[in-house]
Every structure is written in C-alpha cells, then in structure tokens.
Protein backbone atom coordinates (compact mmCIF):
# COMPACT_ATOMS: atom_id res chain seq x y z
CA UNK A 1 -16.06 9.31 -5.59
CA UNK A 2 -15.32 6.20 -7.76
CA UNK A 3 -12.42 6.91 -10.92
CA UNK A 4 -12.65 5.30 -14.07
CA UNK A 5 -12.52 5.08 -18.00
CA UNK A 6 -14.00 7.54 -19.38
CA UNK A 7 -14.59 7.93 -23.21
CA UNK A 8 -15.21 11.60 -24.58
CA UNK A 9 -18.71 12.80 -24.40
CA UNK A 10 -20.32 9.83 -21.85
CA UNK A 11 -22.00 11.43 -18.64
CA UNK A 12 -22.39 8.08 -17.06
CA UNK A 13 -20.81 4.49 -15.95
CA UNK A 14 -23.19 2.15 -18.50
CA UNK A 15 -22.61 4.80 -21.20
CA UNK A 16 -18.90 4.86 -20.97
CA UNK A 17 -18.75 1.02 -20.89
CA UNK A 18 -20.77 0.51 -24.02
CA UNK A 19 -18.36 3.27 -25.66
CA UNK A 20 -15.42 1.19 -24.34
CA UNK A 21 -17.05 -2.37 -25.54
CA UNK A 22 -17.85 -0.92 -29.37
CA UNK A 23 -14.65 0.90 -29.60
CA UNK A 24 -12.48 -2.04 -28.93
CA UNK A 25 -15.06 -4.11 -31.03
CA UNK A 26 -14.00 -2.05 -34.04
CA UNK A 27 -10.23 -1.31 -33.75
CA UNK A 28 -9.90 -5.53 -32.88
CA UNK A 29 -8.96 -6.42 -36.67
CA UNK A 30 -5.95 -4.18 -36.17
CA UNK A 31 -5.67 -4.39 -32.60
CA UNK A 32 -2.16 -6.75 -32.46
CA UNK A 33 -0.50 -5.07 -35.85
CA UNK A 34 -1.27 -1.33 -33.85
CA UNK A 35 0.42 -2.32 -30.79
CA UNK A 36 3.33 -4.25 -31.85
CA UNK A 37 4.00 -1.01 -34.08
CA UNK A 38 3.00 1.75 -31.51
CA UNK A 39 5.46 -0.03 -28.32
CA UNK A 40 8.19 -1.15 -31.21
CA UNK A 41 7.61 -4.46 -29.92
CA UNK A 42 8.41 -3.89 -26.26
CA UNK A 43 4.89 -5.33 -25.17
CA UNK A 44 5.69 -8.65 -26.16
CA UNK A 45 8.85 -8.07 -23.76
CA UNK A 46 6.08 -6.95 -20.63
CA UNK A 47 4.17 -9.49 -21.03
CA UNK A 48 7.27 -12.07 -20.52
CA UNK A 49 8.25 -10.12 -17.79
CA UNK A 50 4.70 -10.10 -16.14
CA UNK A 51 4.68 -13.77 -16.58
CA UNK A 52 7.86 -14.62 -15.60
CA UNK A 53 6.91 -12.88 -12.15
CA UNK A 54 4.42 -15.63 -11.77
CA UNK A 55 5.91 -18.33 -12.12
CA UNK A 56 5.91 -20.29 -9.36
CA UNK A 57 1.88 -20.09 -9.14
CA UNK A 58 1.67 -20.50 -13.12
CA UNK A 59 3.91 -24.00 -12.30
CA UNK A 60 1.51 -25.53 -10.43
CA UNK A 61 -0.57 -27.66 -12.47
CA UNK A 62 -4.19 -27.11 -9.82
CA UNK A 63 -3.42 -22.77 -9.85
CA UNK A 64 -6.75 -21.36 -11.08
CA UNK A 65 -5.72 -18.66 -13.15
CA UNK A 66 -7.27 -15.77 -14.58
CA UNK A 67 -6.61 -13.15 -17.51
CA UNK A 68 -9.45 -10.98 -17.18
CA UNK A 69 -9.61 -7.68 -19.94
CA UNK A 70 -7.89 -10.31 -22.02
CA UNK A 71 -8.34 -8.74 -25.47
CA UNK A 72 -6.88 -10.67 -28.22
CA UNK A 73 -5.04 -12.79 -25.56
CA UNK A 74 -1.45 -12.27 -25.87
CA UNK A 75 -0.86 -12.03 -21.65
CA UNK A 76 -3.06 -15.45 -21.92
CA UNK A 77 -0.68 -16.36 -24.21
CA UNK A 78 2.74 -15.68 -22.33
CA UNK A 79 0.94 -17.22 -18.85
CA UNK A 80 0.14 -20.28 -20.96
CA UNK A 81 3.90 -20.71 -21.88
CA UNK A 82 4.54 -21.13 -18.14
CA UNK A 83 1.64 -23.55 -17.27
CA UNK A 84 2.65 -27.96 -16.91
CA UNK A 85 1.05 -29.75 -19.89
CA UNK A 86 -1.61 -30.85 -18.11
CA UNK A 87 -2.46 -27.89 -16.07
CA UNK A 88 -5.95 -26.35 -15.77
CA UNK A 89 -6.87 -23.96 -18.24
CA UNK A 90 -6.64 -20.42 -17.86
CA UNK A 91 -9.64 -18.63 -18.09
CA UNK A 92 -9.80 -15.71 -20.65
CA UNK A 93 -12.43 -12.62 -20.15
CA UNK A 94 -13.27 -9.79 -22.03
CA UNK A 95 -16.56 -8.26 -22.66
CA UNK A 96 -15.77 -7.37 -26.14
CA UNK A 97 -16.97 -10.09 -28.50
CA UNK A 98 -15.22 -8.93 -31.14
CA UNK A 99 -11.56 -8.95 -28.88
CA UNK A 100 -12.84 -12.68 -28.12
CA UNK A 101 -13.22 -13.95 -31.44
CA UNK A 102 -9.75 -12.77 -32.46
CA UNK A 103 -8.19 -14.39 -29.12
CA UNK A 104 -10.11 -17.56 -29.25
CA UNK A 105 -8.50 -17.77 -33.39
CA UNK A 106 -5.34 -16.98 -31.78
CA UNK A 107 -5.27 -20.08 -29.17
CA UNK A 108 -6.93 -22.58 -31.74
CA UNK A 109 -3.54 -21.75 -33.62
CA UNK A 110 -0.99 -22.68 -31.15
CA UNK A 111 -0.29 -26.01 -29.48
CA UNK A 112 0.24 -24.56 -26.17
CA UNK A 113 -2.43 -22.96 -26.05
CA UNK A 114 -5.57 -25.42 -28.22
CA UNK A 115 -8.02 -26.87 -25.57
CA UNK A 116 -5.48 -24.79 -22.28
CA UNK A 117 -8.51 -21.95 -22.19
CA UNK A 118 -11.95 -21.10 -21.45
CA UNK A 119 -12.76 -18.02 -23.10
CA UNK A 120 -15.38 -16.34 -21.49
CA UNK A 121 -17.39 -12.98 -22.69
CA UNK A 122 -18.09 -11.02 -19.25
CA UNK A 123 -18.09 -7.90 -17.60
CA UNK A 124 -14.41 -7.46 -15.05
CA UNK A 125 -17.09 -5.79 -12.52
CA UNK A 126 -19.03 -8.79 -12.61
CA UNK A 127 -17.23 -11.84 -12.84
CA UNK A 128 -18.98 -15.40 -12.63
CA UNK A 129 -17.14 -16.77 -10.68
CA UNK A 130 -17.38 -18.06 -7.04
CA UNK A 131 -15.91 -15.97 -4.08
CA UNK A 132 -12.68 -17.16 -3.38
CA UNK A 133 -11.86 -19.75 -6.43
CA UNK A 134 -8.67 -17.91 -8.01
CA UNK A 135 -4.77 -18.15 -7.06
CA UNK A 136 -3.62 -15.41 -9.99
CA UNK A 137 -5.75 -12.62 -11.55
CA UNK A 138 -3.87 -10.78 -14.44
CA UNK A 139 -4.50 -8.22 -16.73
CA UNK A 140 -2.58 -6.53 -19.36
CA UNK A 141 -3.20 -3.00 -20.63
CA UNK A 142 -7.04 -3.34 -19.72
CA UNK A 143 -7.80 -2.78 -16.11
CA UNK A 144 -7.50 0.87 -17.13
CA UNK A 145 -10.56 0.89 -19.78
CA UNK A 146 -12.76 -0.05 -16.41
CA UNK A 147 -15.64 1.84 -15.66
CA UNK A 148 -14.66 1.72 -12.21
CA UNK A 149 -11.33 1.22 -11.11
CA UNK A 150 -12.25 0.34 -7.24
CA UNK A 151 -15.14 -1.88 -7.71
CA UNK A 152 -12.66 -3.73 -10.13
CA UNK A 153 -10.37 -4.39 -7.19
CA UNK A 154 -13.20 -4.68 -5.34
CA UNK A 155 -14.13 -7.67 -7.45
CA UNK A 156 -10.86 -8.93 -8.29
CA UNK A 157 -10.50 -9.32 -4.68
CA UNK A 158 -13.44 -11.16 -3.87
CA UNK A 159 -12.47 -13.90 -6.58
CA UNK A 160 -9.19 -14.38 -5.15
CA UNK A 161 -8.22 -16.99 -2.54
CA UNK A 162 -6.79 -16.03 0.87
CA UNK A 163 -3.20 -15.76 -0.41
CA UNK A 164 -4.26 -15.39 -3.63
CA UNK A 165 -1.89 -12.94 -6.20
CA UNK A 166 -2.94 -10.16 -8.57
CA UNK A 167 -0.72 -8.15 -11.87
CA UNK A 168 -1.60 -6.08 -13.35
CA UNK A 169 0.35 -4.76 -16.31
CA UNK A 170 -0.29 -0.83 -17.37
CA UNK A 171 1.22 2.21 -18.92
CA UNK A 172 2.63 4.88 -17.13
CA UNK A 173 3.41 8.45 -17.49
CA UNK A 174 7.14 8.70 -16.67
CA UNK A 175 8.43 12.37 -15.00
CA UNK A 176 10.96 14.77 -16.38
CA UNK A 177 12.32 14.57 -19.85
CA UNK A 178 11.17 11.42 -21.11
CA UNK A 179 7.76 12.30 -19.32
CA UNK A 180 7.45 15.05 -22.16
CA UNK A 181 8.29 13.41 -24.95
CA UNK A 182 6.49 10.45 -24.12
CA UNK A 183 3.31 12.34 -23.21
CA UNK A 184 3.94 14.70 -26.87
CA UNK A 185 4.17 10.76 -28.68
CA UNK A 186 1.17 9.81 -26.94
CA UNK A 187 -0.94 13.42 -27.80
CA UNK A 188 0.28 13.90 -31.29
CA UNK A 189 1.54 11.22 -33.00
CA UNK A 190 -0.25 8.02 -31.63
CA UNK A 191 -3.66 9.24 -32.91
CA UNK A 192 -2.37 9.81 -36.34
CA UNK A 193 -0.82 6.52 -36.40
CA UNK A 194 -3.54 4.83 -34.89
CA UNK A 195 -6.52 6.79 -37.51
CA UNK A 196 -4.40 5.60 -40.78
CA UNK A 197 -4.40 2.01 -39.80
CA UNK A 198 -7.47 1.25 -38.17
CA UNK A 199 -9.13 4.09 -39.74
CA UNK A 200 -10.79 4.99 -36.39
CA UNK A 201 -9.59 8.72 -34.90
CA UNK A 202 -11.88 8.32 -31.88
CA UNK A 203 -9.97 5.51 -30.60
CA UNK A 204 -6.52 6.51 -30.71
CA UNK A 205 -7.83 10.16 -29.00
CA UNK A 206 -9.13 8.35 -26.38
CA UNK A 207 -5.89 5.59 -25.79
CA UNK A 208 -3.69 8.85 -25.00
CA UNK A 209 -6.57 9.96 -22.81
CA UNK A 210 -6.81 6.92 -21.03
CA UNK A 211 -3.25 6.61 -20.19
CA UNK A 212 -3.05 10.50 -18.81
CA UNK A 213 -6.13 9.57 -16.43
CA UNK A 214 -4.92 6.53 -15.21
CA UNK A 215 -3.85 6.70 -11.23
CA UNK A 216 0.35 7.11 -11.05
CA UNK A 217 2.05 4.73 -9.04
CA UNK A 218 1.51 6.12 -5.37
CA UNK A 219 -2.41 6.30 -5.88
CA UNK A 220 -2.38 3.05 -7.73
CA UNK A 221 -0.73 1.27 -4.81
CA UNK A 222 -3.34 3.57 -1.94
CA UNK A 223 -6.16 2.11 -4.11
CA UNK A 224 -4.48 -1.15 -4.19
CA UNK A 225 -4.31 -1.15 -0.13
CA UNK A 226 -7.65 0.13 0.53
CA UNK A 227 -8.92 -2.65 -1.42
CA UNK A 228 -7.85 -5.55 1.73
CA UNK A 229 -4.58 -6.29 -0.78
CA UNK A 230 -1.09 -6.31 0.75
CA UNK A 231 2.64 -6.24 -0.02
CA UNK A 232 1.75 -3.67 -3.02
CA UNK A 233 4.27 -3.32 -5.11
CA UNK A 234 4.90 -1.37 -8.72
CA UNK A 235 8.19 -2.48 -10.63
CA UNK A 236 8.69 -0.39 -13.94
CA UNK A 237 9.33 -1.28 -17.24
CA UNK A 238 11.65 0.35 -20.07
CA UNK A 239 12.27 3.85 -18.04
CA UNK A 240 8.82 3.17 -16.29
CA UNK A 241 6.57 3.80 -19.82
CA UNK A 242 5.21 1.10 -18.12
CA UNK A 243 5.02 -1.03 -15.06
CA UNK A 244 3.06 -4.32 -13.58
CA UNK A 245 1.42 -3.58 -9.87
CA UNK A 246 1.39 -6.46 -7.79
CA UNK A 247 -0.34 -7.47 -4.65
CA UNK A 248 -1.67 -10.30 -2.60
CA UNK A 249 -4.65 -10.94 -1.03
CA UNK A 250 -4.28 -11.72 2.96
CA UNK A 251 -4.29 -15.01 4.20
C-alpha cells in the first residue's frame, strides 16, 4: 500500500494532487513572508546546510542538477550560490503555476541566478526527463506534499545517473519534550498564524497534518533502500525539527 499527501476530505491520488496544486496556488503570495516567520528564519539556515552538503557535485560546472517541488525557489536559490559561473542551469519543477511565477520573479532578480535556470511546470511523479540524465535531485520541504511517496523515489531514481545523489530536506517530529511542544506549535498555533496572513485556514490545518504523516527517520531511510538507493543517511537539523535524507544511487 503506497503512502502519501493527503489533504482533508480527498478519497483518491488525482483528487489529493489537485487539492495540493490549488492550495499552494493560493497561499504562494504569502508563501516566503509565512515561512521565514513560522521557522524564525532557520530555513534559510537548512537550505545552506543542504547545499553546502553538495558541494562538490554543485562545483562541477557539467553536474545536471535538479530542484524538483521547487516552490518559490529558495533551495534553487542556495544550490545556485554553489554552481561555477558558467555552469549548466539548474532545472526548477513544480506543478504549481502559481509557486512558478513567484520563483521565476525571484531568479530574474538576482545575478546569480538570471539566465542559471530552467523553470519547468511538471508533475515530481512524472518528470520529463530522460532515464539516467541527473547527478543531484533536491527538494526542500516538498517531497512530502507527494501523492505518492514511493513512486516519487521511484522516479527520482530513474532520473538519476549510476552514482547519481539525492536530498531531500523535510520536517520532522522530534521525541520527548521538544516533540510536544513542537507538535502543540504545529496543532495550535501554526494554523492561526498561517489563517491571519494568508487568510487561508485550510492550508495551515493541513501543513501540521502533513508533517505528523510524514514517514520518521527509520521508515524514511527503509523506503529510501527499497527504492535501489544506498548509503542512506538522515542528519538533523536544530534538535532534529528537521533533517535532509541523503542517498545515492548505485553505480
């Protein structure tokens, strides 16, 4: 039985994805100014963290790189950072057009990032893009709004090179103390938070959903395995609220 997103009161796999794609499409004004405020900033520290763990594919100016579940692009932005001048560009999907438009502003506006990306509106369980043409597949805070978390891997996989690396960057539940409080943040005050500013309730019920759902760490890394990856890994970040999963795909 396959485990995915799945938004309150959807029955079935196209239904939850087209809850997924207009619910992003209507909190993306506010998307950036909600999570800078919700994390206090720390996501801008992940996603230099999940970068920085890339680097020595992200220097090489031939790596085919991919962001996929993009949204407004800040991972794309923090791989860019770490790309040569004259690198290829790294390609940016999301299958909300909305999320898109707001990235594609937000890489016109920076010189490391103007004509460094192909943005490209598509579904993560259907990329198009050849078998085996990728050396890094990231994504940030998005693989867990899938449908389908195997056939994700399933398809991650089959766009990465022998050798090829995958990150992906997601919230956690963490245990004990700070487990509670976290999870009370997440249940009572998030949604409140999130309604007043983007003046969407369903949206911020279903974020603290999303994250309670989501595989922990030991099932992450099983799914991760039974996918063909290897060398698995999850490293934690700030008291393991959340954490980038890493594998490889065998040579």
């Amino acid at each position: 039985m396959s485990t995915g997103a799945r938004p309150a009161g959807t029955e079935s796999e196209a239904a939850a994805a087209q809850a997924v794609q207009t619910m992003f499409d209507s909190i993306a004004p506010r998307y950036d100014l909600l999570n800078h405020l919700l994390s206090a900033n720390l996501d801008r520290l992940w996603w230099w963290r999940a970068a920085r763990s890339f680097r020595p594919i992200l220097a090489r100016a031939d790596a085919a790189v991919l962001d996929v579940c993009c949204g407004t692009g800040d991972m794309t932005m923090s791989l860019l950072k770490r790309r040569p001048a004259h690198a290829r560009p790294v390609l940016a999907v999301d299958f909300s057009p909305a999320m898109l438009q707001r990235a594609a502003k937000k890489f016109a506006a920076h010189k490391c990032a103007a004509d460094r990306v192909t943005v490209i509106e598509a579904d993560a369980l259907h990329l198009p893009l050849a078998d085996n043409s990728l050396d890094l597949v990231t994504s940030a805070f998005g693989f867990r709004n899938l449908v389908d978390y195997e056939a994700g891997l399933a398809e991650i996989f089959r766009v990465l090179r022998p050798g090829g690396e995958l990150g992906i960057l997601e919230f956690n539940q963490p245990q004990g103390l700070l487990g509670k409080a976290y999870l009370y943040y997440f249940q009572r005050v998030l949604p409140k938070i999130g309604r007043l500013i983007s003046r969407n309730a369903s949206a911020y019920t279903y974020l603290p959903s999303s994250v309670e759902h989501f595989p922990q760490p030991p099932r992450m890394l099983q799914m991760l395995q039974a996918a063909g990856f290897e060398e698995a890994s999850w490293t934690g970040y700030s008291l393991g609220v959340a954490g980038l999963y890493r594998a490889r795909k065998p040579h």
